[in-house]
Protein backbone atom coordinates (compact mmCIF):
# COMPACT_ATOMS: atom_id res chain seq x y z
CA UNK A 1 -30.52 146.49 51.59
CA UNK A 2 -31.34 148.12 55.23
CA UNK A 3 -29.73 145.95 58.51
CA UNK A 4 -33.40 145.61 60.33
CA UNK A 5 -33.09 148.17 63.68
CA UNK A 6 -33.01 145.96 66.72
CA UNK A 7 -36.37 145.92 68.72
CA UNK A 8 -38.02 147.16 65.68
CA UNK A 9 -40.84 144.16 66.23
CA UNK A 10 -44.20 145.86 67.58
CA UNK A 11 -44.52 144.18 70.97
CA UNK A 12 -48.21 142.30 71.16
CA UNK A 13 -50.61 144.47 72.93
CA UNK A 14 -51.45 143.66 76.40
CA UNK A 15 -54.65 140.92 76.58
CA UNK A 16 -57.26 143.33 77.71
CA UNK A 17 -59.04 142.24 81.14
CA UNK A 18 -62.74 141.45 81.56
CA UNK A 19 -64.66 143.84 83.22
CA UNK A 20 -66.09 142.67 86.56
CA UNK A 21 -69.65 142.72 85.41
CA UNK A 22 -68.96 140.47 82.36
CA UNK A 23 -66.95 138.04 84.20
CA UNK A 24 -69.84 137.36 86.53
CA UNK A 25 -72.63 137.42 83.80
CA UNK A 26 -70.10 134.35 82.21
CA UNK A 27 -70.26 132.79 86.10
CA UNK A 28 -73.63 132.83 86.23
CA UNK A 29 -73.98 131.61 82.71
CA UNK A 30 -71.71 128.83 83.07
CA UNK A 31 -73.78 127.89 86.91
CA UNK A 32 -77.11 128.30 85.00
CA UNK A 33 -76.19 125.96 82.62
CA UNK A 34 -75.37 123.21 85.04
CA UNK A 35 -78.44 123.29 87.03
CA UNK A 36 -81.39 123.43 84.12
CA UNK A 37 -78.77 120.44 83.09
CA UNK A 38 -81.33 118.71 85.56
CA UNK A 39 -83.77 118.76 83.26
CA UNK A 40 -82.41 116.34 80.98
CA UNK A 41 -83.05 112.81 82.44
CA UNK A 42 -80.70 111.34 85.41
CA UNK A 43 -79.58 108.86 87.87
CA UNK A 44 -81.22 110.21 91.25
CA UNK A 45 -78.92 113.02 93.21
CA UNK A 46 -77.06 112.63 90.13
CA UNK A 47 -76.84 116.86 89.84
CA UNK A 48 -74.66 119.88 89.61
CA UNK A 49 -76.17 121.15 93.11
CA UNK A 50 -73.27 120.64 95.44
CA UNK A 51 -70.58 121.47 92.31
CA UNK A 52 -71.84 124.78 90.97
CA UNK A 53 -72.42 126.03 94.57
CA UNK A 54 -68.51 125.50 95.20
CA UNK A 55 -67.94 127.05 91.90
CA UNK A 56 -70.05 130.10 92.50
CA UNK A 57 -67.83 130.46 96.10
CA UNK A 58 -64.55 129.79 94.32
CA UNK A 59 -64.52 132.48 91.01
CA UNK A 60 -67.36 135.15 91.91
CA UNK A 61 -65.39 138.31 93.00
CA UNK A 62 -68.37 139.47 95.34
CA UNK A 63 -69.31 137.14 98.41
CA UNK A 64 -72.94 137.96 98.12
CA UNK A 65 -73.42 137.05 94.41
CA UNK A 66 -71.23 133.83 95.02
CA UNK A 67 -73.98 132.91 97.13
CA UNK A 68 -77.05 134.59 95.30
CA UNK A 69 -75.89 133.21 91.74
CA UNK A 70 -76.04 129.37 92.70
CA UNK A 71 -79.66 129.95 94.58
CA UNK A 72 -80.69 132.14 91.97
CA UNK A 73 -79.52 129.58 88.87
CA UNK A 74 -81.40 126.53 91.14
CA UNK A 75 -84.35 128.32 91.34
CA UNK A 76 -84.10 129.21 88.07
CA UNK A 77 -83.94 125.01 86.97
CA UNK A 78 -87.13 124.05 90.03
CA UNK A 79 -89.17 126.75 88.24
CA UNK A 80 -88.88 124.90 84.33
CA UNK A 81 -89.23 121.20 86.28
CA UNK A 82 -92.38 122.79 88.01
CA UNK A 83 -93.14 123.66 84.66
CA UNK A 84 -92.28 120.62 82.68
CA UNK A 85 -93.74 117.86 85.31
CA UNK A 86 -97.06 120.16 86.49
CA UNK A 87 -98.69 121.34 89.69
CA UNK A 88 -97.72 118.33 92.01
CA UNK A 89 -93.97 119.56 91.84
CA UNK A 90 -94.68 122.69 93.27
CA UNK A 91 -95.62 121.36 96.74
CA UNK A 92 -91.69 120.77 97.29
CA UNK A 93 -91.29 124.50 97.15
CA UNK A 94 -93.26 124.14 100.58
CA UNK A 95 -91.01 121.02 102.02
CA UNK A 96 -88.48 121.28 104.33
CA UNK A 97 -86.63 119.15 101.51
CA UNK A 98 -86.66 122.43 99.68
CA UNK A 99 -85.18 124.68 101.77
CA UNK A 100 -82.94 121.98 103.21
CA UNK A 101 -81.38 121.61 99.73
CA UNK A 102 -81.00 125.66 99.55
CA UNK A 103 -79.05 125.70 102.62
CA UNK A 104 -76.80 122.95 101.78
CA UNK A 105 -76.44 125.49 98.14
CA UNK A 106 -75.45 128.57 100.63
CA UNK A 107 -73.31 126.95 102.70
CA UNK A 108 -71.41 125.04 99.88
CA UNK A 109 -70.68 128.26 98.45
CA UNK A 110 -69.16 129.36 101.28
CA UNK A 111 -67.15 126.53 101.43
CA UNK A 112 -65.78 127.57 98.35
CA UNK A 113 -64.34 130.70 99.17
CA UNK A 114 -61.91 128.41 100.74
CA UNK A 115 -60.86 127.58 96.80
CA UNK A 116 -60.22 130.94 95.99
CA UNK A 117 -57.22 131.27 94.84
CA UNK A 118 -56.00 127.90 95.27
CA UNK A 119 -57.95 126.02 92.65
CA UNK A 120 -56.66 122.81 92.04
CA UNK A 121 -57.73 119.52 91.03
CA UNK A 122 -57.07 117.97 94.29
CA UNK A 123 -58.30 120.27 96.27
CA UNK A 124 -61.29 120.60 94.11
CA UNK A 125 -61.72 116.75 94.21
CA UNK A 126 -61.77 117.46 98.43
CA UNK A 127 -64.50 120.04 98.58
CA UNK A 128 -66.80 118.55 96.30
CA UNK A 129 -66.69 115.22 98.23
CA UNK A 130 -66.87 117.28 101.36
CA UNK A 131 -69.72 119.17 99.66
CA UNK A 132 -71.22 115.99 98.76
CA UNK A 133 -71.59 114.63 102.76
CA UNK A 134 -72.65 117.98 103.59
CA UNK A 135 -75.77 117.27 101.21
CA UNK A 136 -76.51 114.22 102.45
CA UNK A 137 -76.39 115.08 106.27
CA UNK A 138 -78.34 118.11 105.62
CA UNK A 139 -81.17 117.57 103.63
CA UNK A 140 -81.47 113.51 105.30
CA UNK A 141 -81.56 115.23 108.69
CA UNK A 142 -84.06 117.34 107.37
CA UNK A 143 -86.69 114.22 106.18
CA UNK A 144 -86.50 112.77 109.43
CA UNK A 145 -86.79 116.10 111.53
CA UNK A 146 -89.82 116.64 109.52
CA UNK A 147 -91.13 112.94 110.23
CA UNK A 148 -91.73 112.61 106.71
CA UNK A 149 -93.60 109.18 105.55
CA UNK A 150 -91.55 107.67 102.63
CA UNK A 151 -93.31 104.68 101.30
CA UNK A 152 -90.64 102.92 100.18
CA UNK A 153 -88.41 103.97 102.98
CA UNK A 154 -90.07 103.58 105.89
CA UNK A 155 -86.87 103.72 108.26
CA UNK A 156 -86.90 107.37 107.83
CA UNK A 157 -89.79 108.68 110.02
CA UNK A 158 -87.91 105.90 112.42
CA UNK A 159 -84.85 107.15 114.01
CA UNK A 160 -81.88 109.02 112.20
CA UNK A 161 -79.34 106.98 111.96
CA UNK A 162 -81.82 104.57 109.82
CA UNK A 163 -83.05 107.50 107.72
CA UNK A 164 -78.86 107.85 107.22
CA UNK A 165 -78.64 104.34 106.28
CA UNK A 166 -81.51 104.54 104.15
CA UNK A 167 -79.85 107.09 102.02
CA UNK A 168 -76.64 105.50 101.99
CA UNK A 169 -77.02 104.46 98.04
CA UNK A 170 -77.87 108.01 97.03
CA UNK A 171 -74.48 109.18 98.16
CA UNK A 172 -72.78 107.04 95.72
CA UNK A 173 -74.94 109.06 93.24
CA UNK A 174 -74.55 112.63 94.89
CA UNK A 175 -70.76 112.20 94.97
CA UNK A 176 -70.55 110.91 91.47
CA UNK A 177 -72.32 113.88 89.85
CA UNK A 178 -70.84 116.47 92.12
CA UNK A 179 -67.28 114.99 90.86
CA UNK A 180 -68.62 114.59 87.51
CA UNK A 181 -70.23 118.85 87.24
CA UNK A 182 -67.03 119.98 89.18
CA UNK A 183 -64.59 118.84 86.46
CA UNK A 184 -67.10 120.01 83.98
CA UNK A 185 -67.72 123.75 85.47
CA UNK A 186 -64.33 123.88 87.33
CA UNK A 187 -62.22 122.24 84.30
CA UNK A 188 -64.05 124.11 81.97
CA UNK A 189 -63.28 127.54 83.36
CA UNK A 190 -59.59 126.87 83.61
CA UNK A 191 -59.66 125.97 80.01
CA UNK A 192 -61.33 128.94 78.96
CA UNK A 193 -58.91 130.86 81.11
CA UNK A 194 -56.29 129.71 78.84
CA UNK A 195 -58.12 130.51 75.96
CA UNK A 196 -58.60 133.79 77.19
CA UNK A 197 -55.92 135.25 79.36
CA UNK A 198 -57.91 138.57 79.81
CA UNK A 199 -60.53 136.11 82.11
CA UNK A 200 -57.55 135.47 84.52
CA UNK A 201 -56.37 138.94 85.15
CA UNK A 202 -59.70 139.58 87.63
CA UNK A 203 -60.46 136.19 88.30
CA UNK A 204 -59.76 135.59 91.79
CA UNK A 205 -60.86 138.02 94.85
CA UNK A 206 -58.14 138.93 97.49
């Protein structure tokens, strides 16, 4: 009987690393997926806005599509409610709401560029409750610059810091689902990372 030759074990073959494109086509999958997630039925600003914008910023290797991909994937979800709930839904593509909320998507992206890199779960808990009063400055600032009328809340074509007030219980709800799509997206990705080693070889920009 033959002594086995030392190191005659084949050494594992290197985990082979996803190619840019595909790792961004699985970003934007994994964004898109959170935001027509607002089509099933929710608490209000209970979404995945705030929390796949900071995703987008943190893991997309180009700056532009970490932007563009979040916008894109929103869009994307406002077209099928538009869709699903008829006409009257359309006239908030006109609203200042609108582009109020698209602005709070760009610059929570580029908030997370500050996570690349340095993804972890309390700095991820930080920047989406950051994201979360950046929403809620933003697009309540915008009603009340625009005046709007709200029926039931009057105090908003009053002065600011009563439109604020007034949307004081929607935070609760805009934090809670930005914490809640973060671990989901952000948790998600890190498990999958594990899963598949190749994802981490490209998976952070310099």
């Amino acid at each position: 009987m033959q002594p086995a030759l030392p190191n005659s074990t084949p050494a594992s073959a290197p985990t082979p690393a996803f190619s840019p494109r595909a790792r961004a086509l699985l970003l934007f999958a994994l964004i898109a997926a959170a935001a027509i997630s607002r089509l099933v039925p929710h608490p209000p600003n209970f979404s995945p806005i705030e929390a796949m914008a900071l995703f987008g910023g943190a893991y997309f290797l180009n700056r532009s599509w970490a932007v563009l991909a979040p916008l894109a994937a929103m869009f994307l979800s406002d077209l099928l409610l538009g869709i699903l709930q008829g006409g009257l839904y359309f006239e908030y593509f006109a609203s200042a709401h609108f582009l109020a909320i698209y602005a709070c998507i760009a610059l929570s992206a580029v908030l997370g560029f500050g996570l690349r890199g340095r993804v972890k779960s309390v700095r991820v808990l930080g920047y989406s409750i950051a994201g979360s009063l950046l929403f809620f400055l933003i697009t309540n600032f915008a009603v009340w610059l625009t005046a709007t009328d709200i029926v039931q809340f009057p105090a908003c074509s009053a002065s600011l810091g009563a439109c604020y007030v007034a949307g004081l219980p929607f935070l609760k709800w805009t934090v809670l689902g930005t914490l809640f799509y973060a671990a989901v997206l952000f948790g998600g990705y890190e498990l999958l990372q594990r899963q598949v080693p190749g994802l981490r070889a490209t998976a952070v920009a310099s």
